[in-house]
Every structure is written in C-alpha cells, then in structure tokens.
PDB file of N, CA and C in Angstrom:
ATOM      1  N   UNK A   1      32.439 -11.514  -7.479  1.00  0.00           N
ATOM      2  CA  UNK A   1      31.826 -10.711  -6.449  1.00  0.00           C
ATOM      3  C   UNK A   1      32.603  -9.395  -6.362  1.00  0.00           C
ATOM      4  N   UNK A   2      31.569  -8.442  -6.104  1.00  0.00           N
ATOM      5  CA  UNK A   2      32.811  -6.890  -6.107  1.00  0.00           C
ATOM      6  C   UNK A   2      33.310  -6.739  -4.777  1.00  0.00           C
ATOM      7  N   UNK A   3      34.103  -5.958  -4.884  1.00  0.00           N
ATOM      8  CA  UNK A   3      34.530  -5.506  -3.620  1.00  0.00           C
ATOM      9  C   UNK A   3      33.816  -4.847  -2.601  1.00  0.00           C
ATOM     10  N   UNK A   4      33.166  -4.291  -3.253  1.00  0.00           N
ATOM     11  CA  UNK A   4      31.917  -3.605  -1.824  1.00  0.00           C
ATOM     12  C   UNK A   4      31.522  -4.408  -1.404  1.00  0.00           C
ATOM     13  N   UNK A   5      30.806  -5.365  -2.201  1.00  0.00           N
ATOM     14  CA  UNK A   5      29.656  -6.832  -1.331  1.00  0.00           C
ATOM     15  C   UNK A   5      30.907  -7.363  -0.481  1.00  0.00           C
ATOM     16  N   UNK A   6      31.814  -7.523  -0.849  1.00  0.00           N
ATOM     17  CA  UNK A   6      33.094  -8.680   0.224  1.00  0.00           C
ATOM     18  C   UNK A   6      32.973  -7.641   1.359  1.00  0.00           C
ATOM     19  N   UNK A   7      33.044  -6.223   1.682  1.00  0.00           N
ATOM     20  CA  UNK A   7      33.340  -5.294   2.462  1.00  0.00           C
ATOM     21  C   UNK A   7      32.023  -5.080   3.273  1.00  0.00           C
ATOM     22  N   UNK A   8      30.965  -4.932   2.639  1.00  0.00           N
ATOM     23  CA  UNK A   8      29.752  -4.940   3.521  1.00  0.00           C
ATOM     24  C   UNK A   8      29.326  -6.222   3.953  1.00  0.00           C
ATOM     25  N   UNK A   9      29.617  -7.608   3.750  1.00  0.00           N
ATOM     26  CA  UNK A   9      29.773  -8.671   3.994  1.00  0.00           C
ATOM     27  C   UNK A   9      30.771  -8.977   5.287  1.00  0.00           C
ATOM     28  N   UNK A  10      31.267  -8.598   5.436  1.00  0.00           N
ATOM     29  CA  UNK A  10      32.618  -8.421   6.296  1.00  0.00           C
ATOM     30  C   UNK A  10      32.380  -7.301   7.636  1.00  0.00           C
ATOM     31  N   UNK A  11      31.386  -6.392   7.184  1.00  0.00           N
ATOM     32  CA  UNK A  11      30.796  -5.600   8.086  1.00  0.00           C
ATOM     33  C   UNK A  11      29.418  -5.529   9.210  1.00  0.00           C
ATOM     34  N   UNK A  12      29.024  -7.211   8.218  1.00  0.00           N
ATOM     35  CA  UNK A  12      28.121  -7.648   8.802  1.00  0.00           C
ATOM     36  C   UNK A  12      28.430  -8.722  10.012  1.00  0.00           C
ATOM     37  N   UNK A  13      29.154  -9.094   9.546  1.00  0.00           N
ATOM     38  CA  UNK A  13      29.631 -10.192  10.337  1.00  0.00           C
ATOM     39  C   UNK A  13      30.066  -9.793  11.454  1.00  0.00           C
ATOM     40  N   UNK A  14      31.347  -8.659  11.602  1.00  0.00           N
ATOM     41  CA  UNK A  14      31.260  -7.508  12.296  1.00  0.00           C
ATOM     42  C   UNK A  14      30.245  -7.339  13.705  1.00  0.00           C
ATOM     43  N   UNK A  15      29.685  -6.829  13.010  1.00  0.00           N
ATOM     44  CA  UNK A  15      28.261  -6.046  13.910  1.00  0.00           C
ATOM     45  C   UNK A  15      27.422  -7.439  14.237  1.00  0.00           C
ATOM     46  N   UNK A  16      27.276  -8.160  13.621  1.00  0.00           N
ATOM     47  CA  UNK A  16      26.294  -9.328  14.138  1.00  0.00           C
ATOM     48  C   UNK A  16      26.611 -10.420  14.749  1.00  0.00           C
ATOM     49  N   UNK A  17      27.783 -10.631  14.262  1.00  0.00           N
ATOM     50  CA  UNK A  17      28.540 -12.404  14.262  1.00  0.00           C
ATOM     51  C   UNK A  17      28.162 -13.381  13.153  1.00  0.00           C
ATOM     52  N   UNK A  18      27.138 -13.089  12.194  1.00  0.00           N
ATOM     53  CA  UNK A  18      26.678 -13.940  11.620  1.00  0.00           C
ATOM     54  C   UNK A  18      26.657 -13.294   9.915  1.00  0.00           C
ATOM     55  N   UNK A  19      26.507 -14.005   8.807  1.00  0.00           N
ATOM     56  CA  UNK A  19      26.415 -13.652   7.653  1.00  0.00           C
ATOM     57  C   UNK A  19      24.868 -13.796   6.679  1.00  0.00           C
ATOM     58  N   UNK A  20      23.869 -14.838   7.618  1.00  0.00           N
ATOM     59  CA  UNK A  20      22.850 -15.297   7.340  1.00  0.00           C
ATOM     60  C   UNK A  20      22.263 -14.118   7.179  1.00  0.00           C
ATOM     61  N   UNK A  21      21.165 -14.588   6.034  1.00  0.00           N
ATOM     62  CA  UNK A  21      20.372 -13.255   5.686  1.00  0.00           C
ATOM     63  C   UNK A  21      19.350 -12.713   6.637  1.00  0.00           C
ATOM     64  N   UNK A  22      18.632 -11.385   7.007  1.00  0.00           N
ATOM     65  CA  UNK A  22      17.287 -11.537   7.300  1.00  0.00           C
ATOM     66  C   UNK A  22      16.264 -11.688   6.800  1.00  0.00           C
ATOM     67  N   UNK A  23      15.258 -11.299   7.507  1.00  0.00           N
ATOM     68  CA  UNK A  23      13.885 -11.943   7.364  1.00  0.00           C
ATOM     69  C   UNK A  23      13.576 -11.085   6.351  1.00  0.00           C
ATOM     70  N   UNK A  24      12.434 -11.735   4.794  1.00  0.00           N
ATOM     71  CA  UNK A  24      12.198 -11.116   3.710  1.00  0.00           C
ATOM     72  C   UNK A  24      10.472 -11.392   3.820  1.00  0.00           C
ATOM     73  N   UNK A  25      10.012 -10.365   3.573  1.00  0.00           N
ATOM     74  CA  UNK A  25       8.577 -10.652   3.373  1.00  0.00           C
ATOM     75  C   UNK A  25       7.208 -10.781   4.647  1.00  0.00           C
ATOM     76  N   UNK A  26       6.816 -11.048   4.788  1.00  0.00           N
ATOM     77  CA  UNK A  26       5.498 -11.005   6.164  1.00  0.00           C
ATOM     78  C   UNK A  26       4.832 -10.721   5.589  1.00  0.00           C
ATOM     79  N   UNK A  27       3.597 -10.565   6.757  1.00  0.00           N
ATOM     80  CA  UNK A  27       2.656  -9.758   6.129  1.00  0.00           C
ATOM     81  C   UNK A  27       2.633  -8.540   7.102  1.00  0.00           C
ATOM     82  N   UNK A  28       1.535  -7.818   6.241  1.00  0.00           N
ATOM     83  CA  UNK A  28       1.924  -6.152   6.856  1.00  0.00           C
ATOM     84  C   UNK A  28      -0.094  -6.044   6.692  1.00  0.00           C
ATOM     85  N   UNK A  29      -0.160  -5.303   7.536  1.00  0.00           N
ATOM     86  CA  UNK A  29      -1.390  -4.782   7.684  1.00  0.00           C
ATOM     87  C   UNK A  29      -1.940  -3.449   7.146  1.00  0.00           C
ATOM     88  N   UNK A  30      -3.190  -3.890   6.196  1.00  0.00           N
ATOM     89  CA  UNK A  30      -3.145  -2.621   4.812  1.00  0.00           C
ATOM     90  C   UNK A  30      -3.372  -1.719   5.925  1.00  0.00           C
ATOM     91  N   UNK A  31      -3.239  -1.033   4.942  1.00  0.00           N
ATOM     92  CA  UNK A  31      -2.899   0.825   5.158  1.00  0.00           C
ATOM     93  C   UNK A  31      -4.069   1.457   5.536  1.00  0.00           C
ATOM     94  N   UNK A  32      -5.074   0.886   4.521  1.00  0.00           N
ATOM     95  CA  UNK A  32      -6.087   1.819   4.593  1.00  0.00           C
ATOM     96  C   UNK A  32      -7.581   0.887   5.733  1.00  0.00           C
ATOM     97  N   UNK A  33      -6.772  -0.220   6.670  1.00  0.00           N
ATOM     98  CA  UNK A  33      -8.348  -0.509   7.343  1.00  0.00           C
ATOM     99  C   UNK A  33      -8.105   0.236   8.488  1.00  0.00           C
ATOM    100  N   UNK A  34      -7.611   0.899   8.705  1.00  0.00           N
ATOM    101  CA  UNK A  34      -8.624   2.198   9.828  1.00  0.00           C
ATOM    102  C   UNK A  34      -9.346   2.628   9.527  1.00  0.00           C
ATOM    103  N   UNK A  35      -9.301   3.174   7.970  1.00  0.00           N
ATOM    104  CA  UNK A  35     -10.209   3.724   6.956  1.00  0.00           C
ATOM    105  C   UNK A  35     -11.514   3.110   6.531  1.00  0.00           C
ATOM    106  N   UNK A  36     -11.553   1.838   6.915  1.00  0.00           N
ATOM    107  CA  UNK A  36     -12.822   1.037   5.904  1.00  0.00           C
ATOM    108  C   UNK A  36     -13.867   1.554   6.621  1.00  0.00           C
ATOM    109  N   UNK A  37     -14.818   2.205   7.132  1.00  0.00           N
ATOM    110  CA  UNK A  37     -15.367   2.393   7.615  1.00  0.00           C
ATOM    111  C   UNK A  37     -15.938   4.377   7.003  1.00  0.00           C
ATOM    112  N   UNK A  38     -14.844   4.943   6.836  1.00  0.00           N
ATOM    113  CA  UNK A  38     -15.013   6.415   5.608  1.00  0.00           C
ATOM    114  C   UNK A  38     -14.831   5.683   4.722  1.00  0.00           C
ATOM    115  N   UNK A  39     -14.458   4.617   4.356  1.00  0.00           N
ATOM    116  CA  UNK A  39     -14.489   4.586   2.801  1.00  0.00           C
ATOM    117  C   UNK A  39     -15.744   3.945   2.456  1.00  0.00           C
ATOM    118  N   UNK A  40     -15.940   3.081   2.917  1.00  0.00           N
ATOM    119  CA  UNK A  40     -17.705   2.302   2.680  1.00  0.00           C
ATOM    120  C   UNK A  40     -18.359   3.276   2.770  1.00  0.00           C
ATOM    121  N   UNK A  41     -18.523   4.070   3.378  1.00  0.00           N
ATOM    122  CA  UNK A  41     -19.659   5.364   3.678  1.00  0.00           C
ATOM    123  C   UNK A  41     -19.057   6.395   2.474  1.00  0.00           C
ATOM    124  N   UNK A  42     -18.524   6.713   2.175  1.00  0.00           N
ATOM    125  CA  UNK A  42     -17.904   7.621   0.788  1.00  0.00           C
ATOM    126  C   UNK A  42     -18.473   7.118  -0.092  1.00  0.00           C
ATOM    127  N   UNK A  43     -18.205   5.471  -0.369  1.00  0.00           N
ATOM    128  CA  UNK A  43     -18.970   4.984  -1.835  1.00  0.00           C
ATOM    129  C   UNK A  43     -20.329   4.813  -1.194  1.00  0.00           C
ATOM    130  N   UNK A  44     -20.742   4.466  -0.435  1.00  0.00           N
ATOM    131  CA  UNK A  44     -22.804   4.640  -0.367  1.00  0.00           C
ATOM    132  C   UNK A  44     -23.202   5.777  -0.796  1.00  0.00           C
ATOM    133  N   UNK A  45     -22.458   6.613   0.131  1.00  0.00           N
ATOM    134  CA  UNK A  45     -22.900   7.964  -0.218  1.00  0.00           C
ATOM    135  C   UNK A  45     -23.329   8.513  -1.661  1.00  0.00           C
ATOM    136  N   UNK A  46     -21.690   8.523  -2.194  1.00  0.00           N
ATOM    137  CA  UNK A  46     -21.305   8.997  -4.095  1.00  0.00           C
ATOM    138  C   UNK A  46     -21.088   7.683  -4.344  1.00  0.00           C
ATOM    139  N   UNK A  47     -21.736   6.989  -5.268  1.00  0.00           N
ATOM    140  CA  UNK A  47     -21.153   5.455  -5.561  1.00  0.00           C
ATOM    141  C   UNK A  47     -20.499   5.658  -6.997  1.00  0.00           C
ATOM    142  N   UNK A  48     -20.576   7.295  -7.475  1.00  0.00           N
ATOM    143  CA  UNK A  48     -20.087   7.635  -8.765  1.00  0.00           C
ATOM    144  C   UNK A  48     -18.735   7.919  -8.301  1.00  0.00           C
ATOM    145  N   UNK A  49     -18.260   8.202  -7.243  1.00  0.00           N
ATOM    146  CA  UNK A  49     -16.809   8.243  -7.138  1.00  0.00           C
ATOM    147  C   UNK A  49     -16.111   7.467  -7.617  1.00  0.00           C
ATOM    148  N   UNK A  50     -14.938   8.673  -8.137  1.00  0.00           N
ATOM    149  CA  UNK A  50     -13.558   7.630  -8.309  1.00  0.00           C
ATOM    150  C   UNK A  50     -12.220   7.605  -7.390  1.00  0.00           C
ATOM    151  N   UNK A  51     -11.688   6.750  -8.257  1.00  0.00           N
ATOM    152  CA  UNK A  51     -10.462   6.091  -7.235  1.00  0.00           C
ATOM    153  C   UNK A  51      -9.820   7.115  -6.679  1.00  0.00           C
ATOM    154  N   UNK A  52      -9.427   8.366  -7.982  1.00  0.00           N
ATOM    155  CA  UNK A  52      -8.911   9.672  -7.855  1.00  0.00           C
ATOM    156  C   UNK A  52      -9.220  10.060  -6.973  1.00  0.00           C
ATOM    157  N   UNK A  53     -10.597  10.189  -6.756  1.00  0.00           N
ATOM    158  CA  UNK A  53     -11.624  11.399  -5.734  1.00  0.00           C
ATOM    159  C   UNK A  53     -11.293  10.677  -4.106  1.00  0.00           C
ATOM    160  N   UNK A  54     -11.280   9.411  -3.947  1.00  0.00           N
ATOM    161  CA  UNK A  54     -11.363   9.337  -3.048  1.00  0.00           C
ATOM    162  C   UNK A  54      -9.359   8.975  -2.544  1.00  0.00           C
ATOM    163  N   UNK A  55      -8.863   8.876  -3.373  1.00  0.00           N
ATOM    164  CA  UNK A  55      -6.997   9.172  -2.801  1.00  0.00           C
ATOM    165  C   UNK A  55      -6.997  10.470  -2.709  1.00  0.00           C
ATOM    166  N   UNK A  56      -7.667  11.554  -3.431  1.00  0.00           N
ATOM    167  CA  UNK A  56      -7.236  13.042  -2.735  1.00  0.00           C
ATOM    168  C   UNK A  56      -7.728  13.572  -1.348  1.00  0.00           C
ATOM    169  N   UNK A  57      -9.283  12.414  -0.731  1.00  0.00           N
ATOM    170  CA  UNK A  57     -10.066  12.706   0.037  1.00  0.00           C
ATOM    171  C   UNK A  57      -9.105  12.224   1.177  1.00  0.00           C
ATOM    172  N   UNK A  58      -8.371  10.780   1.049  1.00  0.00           N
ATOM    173  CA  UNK A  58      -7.750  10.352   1.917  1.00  0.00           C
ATOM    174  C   UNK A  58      -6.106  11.298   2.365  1.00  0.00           C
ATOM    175  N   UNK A  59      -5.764  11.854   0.990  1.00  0.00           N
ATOM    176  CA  UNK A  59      -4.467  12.845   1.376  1.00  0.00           C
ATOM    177  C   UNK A  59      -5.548  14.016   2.261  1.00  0.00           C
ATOM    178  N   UNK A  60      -6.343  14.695   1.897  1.00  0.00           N
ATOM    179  CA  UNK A  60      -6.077  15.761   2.624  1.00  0.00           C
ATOM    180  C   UNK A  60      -6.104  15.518   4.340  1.00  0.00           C
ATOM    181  N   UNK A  61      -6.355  13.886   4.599  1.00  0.00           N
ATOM    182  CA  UNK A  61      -6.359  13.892   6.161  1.00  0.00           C
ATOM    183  C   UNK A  61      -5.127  13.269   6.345  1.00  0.00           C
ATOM    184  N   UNK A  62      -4.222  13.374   5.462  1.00  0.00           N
ATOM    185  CA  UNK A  62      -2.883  13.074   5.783  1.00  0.00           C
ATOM    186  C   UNK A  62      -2.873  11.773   5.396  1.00  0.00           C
ATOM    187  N   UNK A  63      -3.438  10.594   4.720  1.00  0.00           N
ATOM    188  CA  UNK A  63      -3.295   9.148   4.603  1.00  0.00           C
ATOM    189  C   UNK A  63      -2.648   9.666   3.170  1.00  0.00           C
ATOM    190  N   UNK A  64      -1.129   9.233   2.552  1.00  0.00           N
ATOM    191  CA  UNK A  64      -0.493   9.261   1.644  1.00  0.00           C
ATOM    192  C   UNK A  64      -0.865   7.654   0.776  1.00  0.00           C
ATOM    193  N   UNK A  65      -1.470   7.814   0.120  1.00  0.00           N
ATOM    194  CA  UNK A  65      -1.660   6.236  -0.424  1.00  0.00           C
ATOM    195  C   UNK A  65      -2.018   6.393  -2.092  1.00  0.00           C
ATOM    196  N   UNK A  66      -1.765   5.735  -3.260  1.00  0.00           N
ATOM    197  CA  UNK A  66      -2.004   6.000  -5.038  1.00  0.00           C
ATOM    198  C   UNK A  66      -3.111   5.686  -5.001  1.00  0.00           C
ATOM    199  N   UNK A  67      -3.641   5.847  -6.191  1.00  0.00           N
ATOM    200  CA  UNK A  67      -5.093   5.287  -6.480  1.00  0.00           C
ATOM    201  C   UNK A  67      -5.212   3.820  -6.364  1.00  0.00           C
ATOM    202  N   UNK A  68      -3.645   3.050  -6.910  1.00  0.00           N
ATOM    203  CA  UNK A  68      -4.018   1.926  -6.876  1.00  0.00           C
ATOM    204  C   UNK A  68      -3.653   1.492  -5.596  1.00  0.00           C
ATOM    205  N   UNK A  69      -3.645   1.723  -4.554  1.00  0.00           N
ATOM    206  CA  UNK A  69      -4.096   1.021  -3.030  1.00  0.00           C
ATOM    207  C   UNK A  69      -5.587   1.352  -3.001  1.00  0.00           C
ATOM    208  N   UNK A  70      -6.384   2.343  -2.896  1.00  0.00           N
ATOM    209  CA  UNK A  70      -7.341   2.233  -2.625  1.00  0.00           C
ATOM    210  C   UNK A  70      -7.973   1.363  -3.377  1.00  0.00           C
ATOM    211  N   UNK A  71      -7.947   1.030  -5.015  1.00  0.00           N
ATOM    212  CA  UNK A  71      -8.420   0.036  -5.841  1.00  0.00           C
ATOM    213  C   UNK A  71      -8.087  -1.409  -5.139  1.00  0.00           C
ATOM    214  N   UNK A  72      -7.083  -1.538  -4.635  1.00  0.00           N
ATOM    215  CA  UNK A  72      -7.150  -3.079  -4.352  1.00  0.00           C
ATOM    216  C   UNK A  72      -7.617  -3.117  -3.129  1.00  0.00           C
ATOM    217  N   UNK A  73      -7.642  -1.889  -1.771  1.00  0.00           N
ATOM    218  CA  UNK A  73      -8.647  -2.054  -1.107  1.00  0.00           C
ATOM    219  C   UNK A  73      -9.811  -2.691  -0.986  1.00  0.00           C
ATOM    220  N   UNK A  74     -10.580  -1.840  -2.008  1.00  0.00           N
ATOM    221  CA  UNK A  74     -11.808  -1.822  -2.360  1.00  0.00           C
ATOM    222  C   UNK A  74     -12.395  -3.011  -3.020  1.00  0.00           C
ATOM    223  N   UNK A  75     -11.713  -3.618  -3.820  1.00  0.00           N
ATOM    224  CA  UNK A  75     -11.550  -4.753  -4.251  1.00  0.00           C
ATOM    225  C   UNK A  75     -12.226  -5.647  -3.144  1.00  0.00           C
ATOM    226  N   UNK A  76     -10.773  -6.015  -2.764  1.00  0.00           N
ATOM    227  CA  UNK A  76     -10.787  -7.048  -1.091  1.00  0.00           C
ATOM    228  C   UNK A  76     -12.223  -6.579  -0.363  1.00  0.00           C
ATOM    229  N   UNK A  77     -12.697  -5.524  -0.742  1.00  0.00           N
ATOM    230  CA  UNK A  77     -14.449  -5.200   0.094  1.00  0.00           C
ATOM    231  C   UNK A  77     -15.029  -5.920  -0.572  1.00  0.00           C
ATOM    232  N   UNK A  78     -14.752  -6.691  -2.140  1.00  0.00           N
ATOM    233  CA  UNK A  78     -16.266  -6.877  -2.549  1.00  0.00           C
ATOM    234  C   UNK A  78     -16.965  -5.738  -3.462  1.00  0.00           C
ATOM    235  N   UNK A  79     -15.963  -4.822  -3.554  1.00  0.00           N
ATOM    236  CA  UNK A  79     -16.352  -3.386  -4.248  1.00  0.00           C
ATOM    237  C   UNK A  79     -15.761  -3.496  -5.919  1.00  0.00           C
ATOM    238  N   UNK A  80     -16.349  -3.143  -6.938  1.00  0.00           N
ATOM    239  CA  UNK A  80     -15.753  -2.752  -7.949  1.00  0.00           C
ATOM    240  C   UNK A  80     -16.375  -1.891  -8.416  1.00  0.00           C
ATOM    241  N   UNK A  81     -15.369  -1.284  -9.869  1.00  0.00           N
ATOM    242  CA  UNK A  81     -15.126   0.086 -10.225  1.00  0.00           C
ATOM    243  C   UNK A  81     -15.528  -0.235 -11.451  1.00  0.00           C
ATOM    244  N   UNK A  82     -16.716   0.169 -12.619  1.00  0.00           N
ATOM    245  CA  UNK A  82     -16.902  -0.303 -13.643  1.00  0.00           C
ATOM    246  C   UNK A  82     -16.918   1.116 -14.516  1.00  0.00           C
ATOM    247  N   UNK A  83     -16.434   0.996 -15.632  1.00  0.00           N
ATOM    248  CA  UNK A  83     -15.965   1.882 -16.230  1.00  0.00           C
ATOM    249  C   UNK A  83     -17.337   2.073 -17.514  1.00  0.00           C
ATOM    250  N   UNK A  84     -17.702   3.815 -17.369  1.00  0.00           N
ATOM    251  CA  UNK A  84     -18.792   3.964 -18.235  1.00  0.00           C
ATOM    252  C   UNK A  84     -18.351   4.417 -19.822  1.00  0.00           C
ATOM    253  N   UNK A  85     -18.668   4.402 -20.669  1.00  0.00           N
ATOM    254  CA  UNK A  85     -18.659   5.011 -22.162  1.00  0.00           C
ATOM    255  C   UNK A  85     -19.265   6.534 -22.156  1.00  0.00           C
ATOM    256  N   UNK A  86     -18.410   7.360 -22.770  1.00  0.00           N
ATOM    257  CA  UNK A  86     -18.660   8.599 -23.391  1.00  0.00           C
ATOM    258  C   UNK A  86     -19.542   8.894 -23.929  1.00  0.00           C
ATOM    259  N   UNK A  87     -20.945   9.081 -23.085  1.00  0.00           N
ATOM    260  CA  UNK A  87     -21.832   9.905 -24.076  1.00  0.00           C
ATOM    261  C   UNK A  87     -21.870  10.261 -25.190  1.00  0.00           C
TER     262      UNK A  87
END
C-alpha cells in the first residue's frame, strides 16, 4: 500500500470516525426526461433527424449532453435510428 492511501486513510478516519467505504452507484434520473416531450415532437416533426441535429438542438438551450445520451434516450422511447445507404 503507498503512502498516500495510508495518509488519506488516516484522514478519513479523522474527519469521520470511520474507514468504511461510501455509497457506490444508485440510480440517477436521465438527463434528458424534462426533455421527452421536445424530443418526441422533434422526431414527429423531422423523423430524418439525427442524433447530431438533435444534441446541438438540445446545447443551444443549454442541455450539455453527447449524441450518445440522446441515442440511449431515445432508445428507452421505443425510438430507433436506422441507418440509410449512399445513393
């Protein structure tokens, strides 16, 4: 074991009384269901949208999220994204 872990170990105990770990994992509530409601109406609307189009639609109102949150969003709707061939 290095010396830092013995020292921040030692600092915990410290501040807490205890060495036991905390809590890892929960669940967390997605990001984007305030949103489900513009986003269902975005794809009725353009159902040619992409994932792209609609993560830049969601930054410019300030929702910071990758393409792939909105993909697994959308997903969890029941929604998929099918990919066309090059003319």
């Amino acid at each position: 074991m290095a010396v830092s872990s013995v020292v921040k170990w030692a600092q915990l105990e410290a501040r807490t009384g205890a060495v036991t770990p905390g809590q890892m994992g929960g669940h967390r509530k997605p990001i984007l269901a305030p949103h489900h409601d513009w986003l269902m109406a975005r794809v009725r609307e353009t159902p040619e949208v992409t994932l792209v189009a609609l993560r830049d639609a969601l930054r410019a109102q300030g929702v910071q999220v990758s393409h792939d949150t909105v993909w697994r969003f959308l997903r969890g709707a029941g929604l998929s994204f099918k990919k066309k061939r090059a003319g």
